[in-house]
Protein backbone atom coordinates (compact mmCIF):
# COMPACT_ATOMS: atom_id res chain seq x y z
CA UNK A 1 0.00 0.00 0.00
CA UNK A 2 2.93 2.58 0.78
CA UNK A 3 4.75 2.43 -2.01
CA UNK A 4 5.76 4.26 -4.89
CA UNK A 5 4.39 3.11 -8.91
CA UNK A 6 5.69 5.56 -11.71
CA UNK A 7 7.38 8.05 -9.69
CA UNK A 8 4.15 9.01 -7.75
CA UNK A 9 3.52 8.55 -4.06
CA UNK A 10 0.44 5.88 -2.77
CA UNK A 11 -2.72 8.66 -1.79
CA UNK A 12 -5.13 8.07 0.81
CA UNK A 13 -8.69 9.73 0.76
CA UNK A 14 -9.74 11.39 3.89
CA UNK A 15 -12.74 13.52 4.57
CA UNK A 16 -12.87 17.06 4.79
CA UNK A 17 -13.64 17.71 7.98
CA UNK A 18 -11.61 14.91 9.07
CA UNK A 19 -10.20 13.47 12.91
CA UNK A 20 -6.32 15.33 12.27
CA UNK A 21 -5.31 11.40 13.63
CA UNK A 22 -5.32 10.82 9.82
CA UNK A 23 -3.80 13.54 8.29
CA UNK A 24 -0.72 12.81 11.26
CA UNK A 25 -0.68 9.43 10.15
CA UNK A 26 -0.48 10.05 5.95
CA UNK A 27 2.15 12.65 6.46
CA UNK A 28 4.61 10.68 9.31
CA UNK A 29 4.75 7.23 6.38
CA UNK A 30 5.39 9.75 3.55
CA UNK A 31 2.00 9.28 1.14
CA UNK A 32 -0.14 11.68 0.25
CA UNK A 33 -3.82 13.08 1.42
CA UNK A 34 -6.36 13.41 -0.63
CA UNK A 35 -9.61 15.31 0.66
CA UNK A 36 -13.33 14.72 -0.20
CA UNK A 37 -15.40 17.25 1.38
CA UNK A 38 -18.42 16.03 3.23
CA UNK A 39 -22.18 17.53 1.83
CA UNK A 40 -23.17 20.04 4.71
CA UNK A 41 -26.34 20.81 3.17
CA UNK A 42 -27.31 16.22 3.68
CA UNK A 43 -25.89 16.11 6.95
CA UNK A 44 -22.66 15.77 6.07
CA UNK A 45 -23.06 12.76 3.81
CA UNK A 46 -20.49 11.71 0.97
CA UNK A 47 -21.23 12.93 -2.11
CA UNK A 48 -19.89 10.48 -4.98
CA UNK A 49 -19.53 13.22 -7.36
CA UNK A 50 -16.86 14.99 -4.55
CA UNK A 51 -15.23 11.56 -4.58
CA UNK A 52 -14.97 11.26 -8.36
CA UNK A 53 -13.62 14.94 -8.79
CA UNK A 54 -11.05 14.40 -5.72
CA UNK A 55 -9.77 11.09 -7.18
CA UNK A 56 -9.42 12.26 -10.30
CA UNK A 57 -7.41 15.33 -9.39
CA UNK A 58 -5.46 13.22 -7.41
CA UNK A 59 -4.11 10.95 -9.78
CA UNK A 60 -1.90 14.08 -11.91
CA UNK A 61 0.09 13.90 -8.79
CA UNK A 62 -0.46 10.43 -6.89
CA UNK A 63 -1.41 6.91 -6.63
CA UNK A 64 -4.75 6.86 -4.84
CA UNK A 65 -5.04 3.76 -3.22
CA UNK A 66 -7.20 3.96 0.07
CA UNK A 67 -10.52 6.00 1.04
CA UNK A 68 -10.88 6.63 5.09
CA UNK A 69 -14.59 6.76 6.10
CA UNK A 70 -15.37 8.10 9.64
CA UNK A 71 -19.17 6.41 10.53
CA UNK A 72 -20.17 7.80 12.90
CA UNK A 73 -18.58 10.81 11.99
CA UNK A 74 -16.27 13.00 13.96
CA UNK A 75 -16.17 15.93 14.07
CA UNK A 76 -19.51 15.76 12.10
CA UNK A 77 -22.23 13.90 14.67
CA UNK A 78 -23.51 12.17 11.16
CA UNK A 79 -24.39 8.42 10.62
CA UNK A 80 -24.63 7.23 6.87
CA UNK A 81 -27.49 5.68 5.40
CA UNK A 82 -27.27 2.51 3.70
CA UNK A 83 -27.71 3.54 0.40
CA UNK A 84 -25.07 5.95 0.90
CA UNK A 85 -22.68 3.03 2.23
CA UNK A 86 -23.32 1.26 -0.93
CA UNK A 87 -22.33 4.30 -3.04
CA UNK A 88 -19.08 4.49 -1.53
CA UNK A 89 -18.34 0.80 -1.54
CA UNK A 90 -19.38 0.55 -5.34
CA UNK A 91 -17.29 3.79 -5.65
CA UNK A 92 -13.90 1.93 -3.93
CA UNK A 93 -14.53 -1.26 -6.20
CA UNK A 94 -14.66 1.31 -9.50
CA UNK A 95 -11.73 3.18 -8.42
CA UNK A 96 -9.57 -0.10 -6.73
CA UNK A 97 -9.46 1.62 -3.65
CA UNK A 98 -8.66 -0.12 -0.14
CA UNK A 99 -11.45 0.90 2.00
CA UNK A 100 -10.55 1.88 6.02
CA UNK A 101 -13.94 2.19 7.90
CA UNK A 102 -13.55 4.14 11.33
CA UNK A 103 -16.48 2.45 13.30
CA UNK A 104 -15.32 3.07 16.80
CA UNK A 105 -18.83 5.39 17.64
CA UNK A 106 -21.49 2.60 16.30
CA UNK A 107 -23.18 2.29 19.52
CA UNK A 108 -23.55 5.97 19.49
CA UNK A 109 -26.58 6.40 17.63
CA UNK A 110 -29.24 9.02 18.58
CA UNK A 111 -31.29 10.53 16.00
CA UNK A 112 -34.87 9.55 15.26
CA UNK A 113 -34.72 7.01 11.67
CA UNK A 114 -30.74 6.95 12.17
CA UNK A 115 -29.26 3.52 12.08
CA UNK A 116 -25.65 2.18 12.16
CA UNK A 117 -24.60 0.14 9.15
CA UNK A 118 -21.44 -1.64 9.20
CA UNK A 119 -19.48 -1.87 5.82
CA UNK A 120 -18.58 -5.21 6.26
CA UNK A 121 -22.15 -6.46 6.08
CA UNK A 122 -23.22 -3.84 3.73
CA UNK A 123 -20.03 -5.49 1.41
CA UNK A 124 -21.33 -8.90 1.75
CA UNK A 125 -25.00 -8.62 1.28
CA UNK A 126 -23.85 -6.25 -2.05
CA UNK A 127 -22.47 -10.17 -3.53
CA UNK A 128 -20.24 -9.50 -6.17
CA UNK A 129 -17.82 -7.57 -7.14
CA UNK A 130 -17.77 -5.72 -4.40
CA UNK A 131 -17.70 -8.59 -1.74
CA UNK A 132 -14.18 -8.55 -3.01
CA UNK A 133 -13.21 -5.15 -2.22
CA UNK A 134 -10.48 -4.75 0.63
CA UNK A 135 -11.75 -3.54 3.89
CA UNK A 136 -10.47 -2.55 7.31
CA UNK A 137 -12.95 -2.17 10.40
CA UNK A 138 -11.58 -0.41 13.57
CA UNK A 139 -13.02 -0.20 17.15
CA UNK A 140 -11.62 1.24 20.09
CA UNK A 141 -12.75 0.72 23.79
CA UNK A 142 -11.48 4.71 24.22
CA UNK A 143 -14.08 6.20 22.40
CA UNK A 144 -18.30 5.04 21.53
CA UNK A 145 -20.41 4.60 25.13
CA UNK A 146 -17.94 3.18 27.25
CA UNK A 147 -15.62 6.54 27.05
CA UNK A 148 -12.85 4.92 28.76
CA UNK A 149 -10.29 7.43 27.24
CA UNK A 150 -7.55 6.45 29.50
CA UNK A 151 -7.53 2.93 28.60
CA UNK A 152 -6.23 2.35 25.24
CA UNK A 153 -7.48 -1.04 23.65
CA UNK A 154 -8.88 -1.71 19.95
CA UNK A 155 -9.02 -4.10 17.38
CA UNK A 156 -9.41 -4.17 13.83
CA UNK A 157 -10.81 -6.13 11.48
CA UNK A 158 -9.49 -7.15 8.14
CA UNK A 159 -11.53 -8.34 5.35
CA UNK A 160 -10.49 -9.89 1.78
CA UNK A 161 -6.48 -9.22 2.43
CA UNK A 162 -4.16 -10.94 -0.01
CA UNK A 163 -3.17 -14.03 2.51
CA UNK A 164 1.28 -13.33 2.01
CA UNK A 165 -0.08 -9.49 3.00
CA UNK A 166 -1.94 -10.70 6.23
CA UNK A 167 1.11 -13.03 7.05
CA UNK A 168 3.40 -10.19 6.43
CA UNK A 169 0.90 -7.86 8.43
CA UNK A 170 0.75 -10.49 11.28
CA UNK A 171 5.18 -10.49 11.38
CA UNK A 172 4.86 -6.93 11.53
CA UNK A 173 2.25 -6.68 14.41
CA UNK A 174 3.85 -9.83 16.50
CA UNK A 175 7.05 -7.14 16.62
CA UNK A 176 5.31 -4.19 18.33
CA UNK A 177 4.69 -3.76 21.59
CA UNK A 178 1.69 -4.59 23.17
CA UNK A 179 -1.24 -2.57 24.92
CA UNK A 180 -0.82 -2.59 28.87
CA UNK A 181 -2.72 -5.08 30.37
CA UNK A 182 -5.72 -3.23 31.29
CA UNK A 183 -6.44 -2.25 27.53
CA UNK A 184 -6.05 -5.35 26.59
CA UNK A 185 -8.42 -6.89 29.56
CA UNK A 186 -10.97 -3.87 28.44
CA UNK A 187 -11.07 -4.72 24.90
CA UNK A 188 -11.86 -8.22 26.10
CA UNK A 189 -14.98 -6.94 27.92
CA UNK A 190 -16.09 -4.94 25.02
CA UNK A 191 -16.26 -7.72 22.57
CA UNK A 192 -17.58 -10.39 25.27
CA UNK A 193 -20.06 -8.34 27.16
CA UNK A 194 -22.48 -9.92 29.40
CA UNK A 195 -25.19 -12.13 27.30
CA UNK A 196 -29.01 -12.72 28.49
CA UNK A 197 -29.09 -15.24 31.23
CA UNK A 198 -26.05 -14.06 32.70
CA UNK A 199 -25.99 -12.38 36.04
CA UNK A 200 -24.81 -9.19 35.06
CA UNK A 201 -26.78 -9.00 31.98
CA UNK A 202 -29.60 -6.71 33.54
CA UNK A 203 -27.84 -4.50 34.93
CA UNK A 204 -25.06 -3.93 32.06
CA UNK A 205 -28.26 -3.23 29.30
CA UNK A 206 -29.67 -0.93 32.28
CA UNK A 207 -26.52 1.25 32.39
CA UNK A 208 -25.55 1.19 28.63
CA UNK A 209 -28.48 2.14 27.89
CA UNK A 210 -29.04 4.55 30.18
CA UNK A 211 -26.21 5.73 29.39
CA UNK A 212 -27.10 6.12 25.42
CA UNK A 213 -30.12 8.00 26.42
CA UNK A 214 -28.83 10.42 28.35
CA UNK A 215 -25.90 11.28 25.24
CA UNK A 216 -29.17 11.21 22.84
CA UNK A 217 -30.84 14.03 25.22
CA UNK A 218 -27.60 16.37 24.88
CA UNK A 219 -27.26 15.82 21.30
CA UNK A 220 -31.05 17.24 21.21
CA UNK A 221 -30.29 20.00 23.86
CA UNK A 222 -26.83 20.97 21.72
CA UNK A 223 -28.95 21.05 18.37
CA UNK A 224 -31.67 22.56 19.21
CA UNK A 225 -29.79 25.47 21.14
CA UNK A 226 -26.97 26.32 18.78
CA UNK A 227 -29.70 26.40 16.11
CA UNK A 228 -31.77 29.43 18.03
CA UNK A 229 -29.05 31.62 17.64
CA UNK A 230 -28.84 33.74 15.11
CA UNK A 231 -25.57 33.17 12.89
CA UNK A 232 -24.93 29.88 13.73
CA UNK A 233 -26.54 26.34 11.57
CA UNK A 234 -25.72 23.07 13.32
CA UNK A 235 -27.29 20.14 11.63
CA UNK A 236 -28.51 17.33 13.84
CA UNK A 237 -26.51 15.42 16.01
CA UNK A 238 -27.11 11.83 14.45
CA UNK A 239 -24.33 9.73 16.31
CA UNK A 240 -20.72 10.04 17.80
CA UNK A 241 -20.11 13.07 20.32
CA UNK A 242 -19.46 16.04 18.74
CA UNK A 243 -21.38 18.82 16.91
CA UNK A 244 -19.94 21.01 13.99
CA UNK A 245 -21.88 24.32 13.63
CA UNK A 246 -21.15 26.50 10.46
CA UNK A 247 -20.58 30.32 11.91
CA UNK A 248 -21.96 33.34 9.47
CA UNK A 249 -18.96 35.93 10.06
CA UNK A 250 -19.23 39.35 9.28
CA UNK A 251 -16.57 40.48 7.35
CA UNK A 252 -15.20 42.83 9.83
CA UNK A 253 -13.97 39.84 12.40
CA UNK A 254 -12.54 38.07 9.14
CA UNK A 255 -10.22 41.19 8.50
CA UNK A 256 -9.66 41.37 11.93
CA UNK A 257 -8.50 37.63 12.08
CA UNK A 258 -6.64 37.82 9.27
CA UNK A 259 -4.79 41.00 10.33
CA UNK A 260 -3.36 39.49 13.64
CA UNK A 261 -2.40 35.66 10.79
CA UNK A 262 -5.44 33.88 12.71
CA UNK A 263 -8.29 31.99 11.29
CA UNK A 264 -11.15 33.19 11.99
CA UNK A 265 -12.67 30.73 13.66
CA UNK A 266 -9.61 30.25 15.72
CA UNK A 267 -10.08 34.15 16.40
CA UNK A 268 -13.78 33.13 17.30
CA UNK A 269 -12.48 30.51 18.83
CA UNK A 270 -9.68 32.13 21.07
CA UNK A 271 -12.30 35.14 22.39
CA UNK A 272 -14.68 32.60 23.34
CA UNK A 273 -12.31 30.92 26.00
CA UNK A 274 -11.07 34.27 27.23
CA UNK A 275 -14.44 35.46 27.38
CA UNK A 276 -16.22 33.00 28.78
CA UNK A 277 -13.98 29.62 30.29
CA UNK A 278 -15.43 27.58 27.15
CA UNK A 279 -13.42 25.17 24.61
CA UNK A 280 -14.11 24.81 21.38
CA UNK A 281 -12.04 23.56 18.38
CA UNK A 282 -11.63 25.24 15.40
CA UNK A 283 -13.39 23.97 12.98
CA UNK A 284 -9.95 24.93 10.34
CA UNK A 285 -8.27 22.34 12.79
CA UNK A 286 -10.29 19.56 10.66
CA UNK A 287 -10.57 20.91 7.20
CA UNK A 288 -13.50 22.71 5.85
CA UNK A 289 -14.71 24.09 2.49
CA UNK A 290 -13.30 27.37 1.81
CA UNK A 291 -14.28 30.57 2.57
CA UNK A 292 -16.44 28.40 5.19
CA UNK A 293 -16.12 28.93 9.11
CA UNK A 294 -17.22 25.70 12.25
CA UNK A 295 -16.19 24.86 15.51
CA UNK A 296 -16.52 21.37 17.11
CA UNK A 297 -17.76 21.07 20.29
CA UNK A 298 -19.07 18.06 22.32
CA UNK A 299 -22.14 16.93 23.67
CA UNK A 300 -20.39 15.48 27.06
CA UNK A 301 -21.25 17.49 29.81
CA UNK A 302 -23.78 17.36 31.80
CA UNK A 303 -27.47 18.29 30.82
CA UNK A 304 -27.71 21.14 33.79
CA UNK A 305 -23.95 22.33 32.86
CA UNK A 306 -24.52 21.75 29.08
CA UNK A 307 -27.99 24.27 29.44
CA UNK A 308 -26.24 26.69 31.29
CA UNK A 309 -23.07 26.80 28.69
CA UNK A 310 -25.20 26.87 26.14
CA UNK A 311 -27.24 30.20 27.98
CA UNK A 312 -23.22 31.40 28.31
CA UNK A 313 -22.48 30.52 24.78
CA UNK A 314 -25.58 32.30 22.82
CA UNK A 315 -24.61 35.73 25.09
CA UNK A 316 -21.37 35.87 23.96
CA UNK A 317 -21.91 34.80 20.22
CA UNK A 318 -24.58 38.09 20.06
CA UNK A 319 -22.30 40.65 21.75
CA UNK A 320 -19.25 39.72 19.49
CA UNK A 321 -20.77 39.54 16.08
CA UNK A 322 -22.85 42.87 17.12
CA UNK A 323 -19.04 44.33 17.79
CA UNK A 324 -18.07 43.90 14.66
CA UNK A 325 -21.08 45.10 12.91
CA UNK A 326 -21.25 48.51 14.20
């Protein structure tokens, strides 16, 4: 996969916005990035078109020979439907493309008529071709409802590898250190969780669950909030734990930004902390469409703190913009 054909350098396909993880990892091993941008206006879905058009630019310059999807998304909050799963797997078996699905937020799923979908069963039930195409599923017991960020464990599953690349793969992996202990007994837990009939089924299903709901009711909470202030569009929260409103700027702040070399939403950003004690991320930290302006926040805290950020937040966002309008 990362090697060189014809004097060009292997290209990977990453969405814009993207988790910077990927972007880190294309650049250390040398290959190159190739963005798709994700359609804002169908909550944030992948448009086949944007795929065509970026791998087709890409190959003047590079090898394209991998596509990174992030279901659920992050920083986007989306989950994809089916169909569009099946565009993008027909897409990767048109194109010979090695396909890396990012799973790791599949439990997270919140929004009314949303519904997780992995690729490997969308592949298989597709018959073929495209049952051939290459696949990669990861999962991490760091991120999705457990949230135990401290604990680094995860697997990944490989589908349809050449067999010397998997025994090659295996040499490779058999050379690295391990996880600590405790990752490793976590990610046991994950993928053998209590089953019906066993003692601690009840009240594992009680607390997961409960535990889902509660996310669900901040995703609504975050939506609906940054959506009644004026200047700022967030589409709905669908999955995962983030949100990624688009910010209407008024030209003034831009200059101003631009004057002092800052983004403007890291301006926005930056005046928000100082101002008020609240973190946000930049939305130019993950990529965006030009000339375009977000900011990823989460939907983590507490409903009673998240309400009374968000009364913090709105105050702010109307006394800044109106400073810049005068």
């Amino acid at each position: 996969m990362n090697q060189d054909q014809d004097g060009k350098r292997p290209g990977v396909m990453v969405p814009i916005p993207q988790y910077p993880l990927y972007s880190a990892t294309i650049a250390e091993y040398g290959m190159e990035q190739i963005g798709y941008f994700l359609d804002e206006d169908k909550n944030w879905a992948l448009d086949i078109a944007d795929l065509k058009r970026a791998v087709t630019e890409a190959r003047r310059h590079c090898n394209p020979s991998v596509i990174v999807v992030i279901n659920p998304g992050n920083p986007t909050g989306q989950v994809l439907t089916e169909d569009n799963i099946r565009a993008v797997i027909r897409f990767a078996q048109e194109e010979g493309l090695f396909i890396m699905a990012d799973e790791v937020y599949q439990d997270n799923i919140y929004a009314p008529g949303s519904k997780f979908h992995s690729f490997k069963r969308v592949q298989a039930e597709m018959g073929a071709p495209f049952n051939t195409v290459e696949l990669a599923s990861f999962y991490s017991t760091s991120k999705g409802f457990m949230g135990e960020c401290g604990i680094r464990g995860a697997y990944m599953e490989l589908i349809n590898l050449d067999a010397q690349v998997m025994a090659m793969l295996k040499k490779m992996l058999s050379a690295k250190l391990c996880p600590t202990t405790a990752g490793q007994a976590c990610i046991d837990c994950v993928v053998n969780p209590p089953r019906e009939g066993e003692p601690s089924y009840e009240s594992f299903q009680a607390e997961k669950q409960g535990v889902l709901k509660s996310l669900a009711e901040r995703a609504k909470i975050v939506t609906d909030n940054f959506n009644s202030i004026p200047g700022i569009h967030c589409n709905v929260v669908q999955g995962a734990m983030y949100a990624f409103p688009r910010l209407d700027l008024p030209q003034g702040l831009i200059d101003k930004a631009k004057s002092l070399g800052q983004e403007p939403d890291f301006y926005y950003a930056l005046h928000l902390l100082e101002s008020t004690g609240i973190c946000i991320v930049p939305g130019s930290g993950f990529g965006q469409k030009p000339g375009t302006y977000h900011f990823r926040t989460t939907i983590l805290p507490p409903a009673d703190l998240l309400k009374t950020m968000m009364d913090r937040f709105k105050a702010f966002h109307v006394s800044f913009i109106q400073s810049f309008q005068k």
